[in-house]
C-alpha atoms as a PDB file:
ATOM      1  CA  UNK A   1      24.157   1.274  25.346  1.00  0.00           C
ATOM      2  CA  UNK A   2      23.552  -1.506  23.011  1.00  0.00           C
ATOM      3  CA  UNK A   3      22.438  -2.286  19.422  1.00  0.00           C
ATOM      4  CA  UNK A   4      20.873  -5.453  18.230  1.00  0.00           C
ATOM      5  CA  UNK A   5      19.828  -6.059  14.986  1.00  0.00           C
ATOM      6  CA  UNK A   6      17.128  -8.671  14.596  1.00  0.00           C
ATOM      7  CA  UNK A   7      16.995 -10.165  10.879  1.00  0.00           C
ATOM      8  CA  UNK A   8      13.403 -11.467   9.981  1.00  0.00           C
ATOM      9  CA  UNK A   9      12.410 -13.239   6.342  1.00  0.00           C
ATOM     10  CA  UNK A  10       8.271 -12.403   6.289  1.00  0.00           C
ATOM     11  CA  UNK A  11       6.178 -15.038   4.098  1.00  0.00           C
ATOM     12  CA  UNK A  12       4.590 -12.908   1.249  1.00  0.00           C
ATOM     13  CA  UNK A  13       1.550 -11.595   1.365  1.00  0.00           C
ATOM     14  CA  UNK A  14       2.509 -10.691   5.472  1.00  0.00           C
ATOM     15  CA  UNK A  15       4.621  -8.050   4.937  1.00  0.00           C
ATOM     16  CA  UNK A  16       2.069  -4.975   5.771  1.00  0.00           C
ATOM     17  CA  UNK A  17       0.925  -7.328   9.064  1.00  0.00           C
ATOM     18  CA  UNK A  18       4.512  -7.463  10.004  1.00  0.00           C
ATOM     19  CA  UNK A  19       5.465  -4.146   9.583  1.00  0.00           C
ATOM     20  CA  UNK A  20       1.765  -3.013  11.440  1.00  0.00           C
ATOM     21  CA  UNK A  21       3.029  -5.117  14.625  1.00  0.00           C
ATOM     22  CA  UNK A  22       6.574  -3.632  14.616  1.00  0.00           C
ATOM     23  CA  UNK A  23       5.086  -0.670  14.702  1.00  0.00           C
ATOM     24  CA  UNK A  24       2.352  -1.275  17.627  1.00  0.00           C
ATOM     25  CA  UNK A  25       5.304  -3.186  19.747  1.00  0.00           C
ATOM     26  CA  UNK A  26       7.616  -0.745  19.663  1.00  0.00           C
ATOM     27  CA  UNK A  27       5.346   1.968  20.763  1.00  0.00           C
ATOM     28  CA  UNK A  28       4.489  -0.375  23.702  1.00  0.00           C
ATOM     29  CA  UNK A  29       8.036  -0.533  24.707  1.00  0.00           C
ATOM     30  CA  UNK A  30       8.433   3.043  24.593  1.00  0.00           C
ATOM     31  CA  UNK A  31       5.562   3.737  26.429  1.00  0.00           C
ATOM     32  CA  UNK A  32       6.271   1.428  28.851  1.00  0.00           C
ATOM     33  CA  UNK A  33       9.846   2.651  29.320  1.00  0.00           C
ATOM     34  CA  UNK A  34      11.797  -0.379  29.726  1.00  0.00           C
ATOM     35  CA  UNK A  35      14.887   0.767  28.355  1.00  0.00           C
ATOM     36  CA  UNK A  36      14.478   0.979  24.873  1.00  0.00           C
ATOM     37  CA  UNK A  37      15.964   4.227  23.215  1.00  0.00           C
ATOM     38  CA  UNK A  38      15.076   3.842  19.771  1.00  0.00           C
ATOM     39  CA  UNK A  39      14.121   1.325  16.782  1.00  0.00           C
ATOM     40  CA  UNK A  40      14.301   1.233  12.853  1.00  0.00           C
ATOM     41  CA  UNK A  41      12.428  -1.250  10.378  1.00  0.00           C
ATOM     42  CA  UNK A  42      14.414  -1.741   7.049  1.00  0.00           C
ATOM     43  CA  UNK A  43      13.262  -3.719   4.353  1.00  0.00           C
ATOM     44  CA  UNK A  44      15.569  -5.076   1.430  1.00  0.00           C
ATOM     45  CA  UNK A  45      13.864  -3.617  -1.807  1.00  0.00           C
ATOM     46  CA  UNK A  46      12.105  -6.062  -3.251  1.00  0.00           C
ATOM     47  CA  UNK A  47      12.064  -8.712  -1.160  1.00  0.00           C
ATOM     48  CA  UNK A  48      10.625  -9.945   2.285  1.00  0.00           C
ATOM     49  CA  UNK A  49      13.636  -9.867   4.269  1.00  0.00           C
ATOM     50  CA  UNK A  50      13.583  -7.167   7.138  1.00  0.00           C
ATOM     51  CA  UNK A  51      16.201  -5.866   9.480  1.00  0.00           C
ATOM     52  CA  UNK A  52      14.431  -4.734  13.077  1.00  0.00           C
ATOM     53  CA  UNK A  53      17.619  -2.128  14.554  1.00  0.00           C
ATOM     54  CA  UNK A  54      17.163  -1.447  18.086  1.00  0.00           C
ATOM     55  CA  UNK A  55      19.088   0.628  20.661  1.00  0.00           C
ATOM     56  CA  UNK A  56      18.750  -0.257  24.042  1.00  0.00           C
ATOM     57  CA  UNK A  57      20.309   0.821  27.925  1.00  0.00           C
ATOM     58  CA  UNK A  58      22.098  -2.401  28.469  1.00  0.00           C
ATOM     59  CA  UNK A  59      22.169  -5.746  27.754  1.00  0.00           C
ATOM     60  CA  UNK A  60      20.668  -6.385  30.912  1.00  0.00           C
ATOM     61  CA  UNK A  61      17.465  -4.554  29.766  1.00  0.00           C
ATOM     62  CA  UNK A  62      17.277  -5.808  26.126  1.00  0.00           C
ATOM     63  CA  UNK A  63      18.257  -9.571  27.705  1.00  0.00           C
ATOM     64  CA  UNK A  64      15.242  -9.184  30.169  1.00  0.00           C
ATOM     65  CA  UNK A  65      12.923  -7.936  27.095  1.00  0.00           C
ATOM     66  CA  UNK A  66      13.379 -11.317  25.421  1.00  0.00           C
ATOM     67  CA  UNK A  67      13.222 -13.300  28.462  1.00  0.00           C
ATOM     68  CA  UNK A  68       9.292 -10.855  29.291  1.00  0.00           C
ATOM     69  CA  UNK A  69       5.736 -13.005  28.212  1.00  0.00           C
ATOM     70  CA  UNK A  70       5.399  -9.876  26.073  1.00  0.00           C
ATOM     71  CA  UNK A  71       7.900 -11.152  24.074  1.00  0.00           C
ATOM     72  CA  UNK A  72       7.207 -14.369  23.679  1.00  0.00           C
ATOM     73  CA  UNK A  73       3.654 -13.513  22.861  1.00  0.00           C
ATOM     74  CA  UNK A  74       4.959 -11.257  19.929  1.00  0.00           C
ATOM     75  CA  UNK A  75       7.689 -14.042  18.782  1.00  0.00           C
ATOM     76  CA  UNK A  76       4.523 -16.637  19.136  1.00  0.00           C
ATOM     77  CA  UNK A  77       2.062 -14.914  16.991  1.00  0.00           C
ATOM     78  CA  UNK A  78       4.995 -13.851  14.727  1.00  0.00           C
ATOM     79  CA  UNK A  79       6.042 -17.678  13.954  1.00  0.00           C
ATOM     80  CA  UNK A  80       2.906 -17.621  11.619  1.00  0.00           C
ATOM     81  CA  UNK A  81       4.334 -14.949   9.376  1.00  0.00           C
ATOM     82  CA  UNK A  82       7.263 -15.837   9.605  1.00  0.00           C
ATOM     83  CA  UNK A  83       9.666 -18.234   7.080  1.00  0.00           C
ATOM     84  CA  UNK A  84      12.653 -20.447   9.191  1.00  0.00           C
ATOM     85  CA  UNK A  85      14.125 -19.078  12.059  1.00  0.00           C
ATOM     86  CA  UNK A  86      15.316 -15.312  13.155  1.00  0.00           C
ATOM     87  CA  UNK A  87      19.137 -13.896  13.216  1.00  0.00           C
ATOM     88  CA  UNK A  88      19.894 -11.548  16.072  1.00  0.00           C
ATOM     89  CA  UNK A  89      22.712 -10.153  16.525  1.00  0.00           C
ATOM     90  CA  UNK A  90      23.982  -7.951  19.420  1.00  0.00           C
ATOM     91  CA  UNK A  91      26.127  -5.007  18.858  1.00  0.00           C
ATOM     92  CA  UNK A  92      27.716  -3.621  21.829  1.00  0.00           C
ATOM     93  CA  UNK A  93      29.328  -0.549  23.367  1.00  0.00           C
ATOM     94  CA  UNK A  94      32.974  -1.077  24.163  1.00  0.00           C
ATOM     95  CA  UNK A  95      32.354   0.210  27.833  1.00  0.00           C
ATOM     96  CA  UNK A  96      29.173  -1.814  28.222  1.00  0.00           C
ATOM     97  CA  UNK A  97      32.087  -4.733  28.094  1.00  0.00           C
ATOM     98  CA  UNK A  98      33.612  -4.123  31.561  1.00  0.00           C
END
């Protein structure tokens, strides 16, 4: 298992739109079962800035989820409502190491 947290600044005035697609995408994925287990929106008070937390199977699955069109529709579309560029970073299971 794996955790990646995916940081996201939203241009004002888009913050209900992002948080409305976060919600539709991630009941695709579960729906679709492609090896997402689970996934939080937080939002710093006040501000636009989000943090997307995700737990996912592997690496291999959540590496194949970015690499899917699905994906790059979503990031596409999101590049509109979004301000600069997106922070991921993966957090990983010791075991899922070796």
């Amino acid at each position: 298992m794996i955790n990646v947290g995916m940081y996201y600044n939203v241009k004002a005035g888009h913050e209900a739109e992002f948080e409305k697609i976060f919600t539709s995408v991630v009941e695709t994925l579960k729906k679709a079962g492609v090896g997402i287990r689970d996934a939080k929106l937080y939002r710093e008070v006040g501000k636009s800035e989000y943090l997307i937390y995700t737990e996912w199977d592997s690496i291999d699955v959540f590496k194949a989820f970015i690499q899917s069109k699905a994906f790059s529709d979503t990031t596409s579309y999101g590049n509109s409502i979004i301000e600069g560029r997106p922070r991921h970073r993966v957090f990983a299971d010791v075991k899922e190491k070796q």
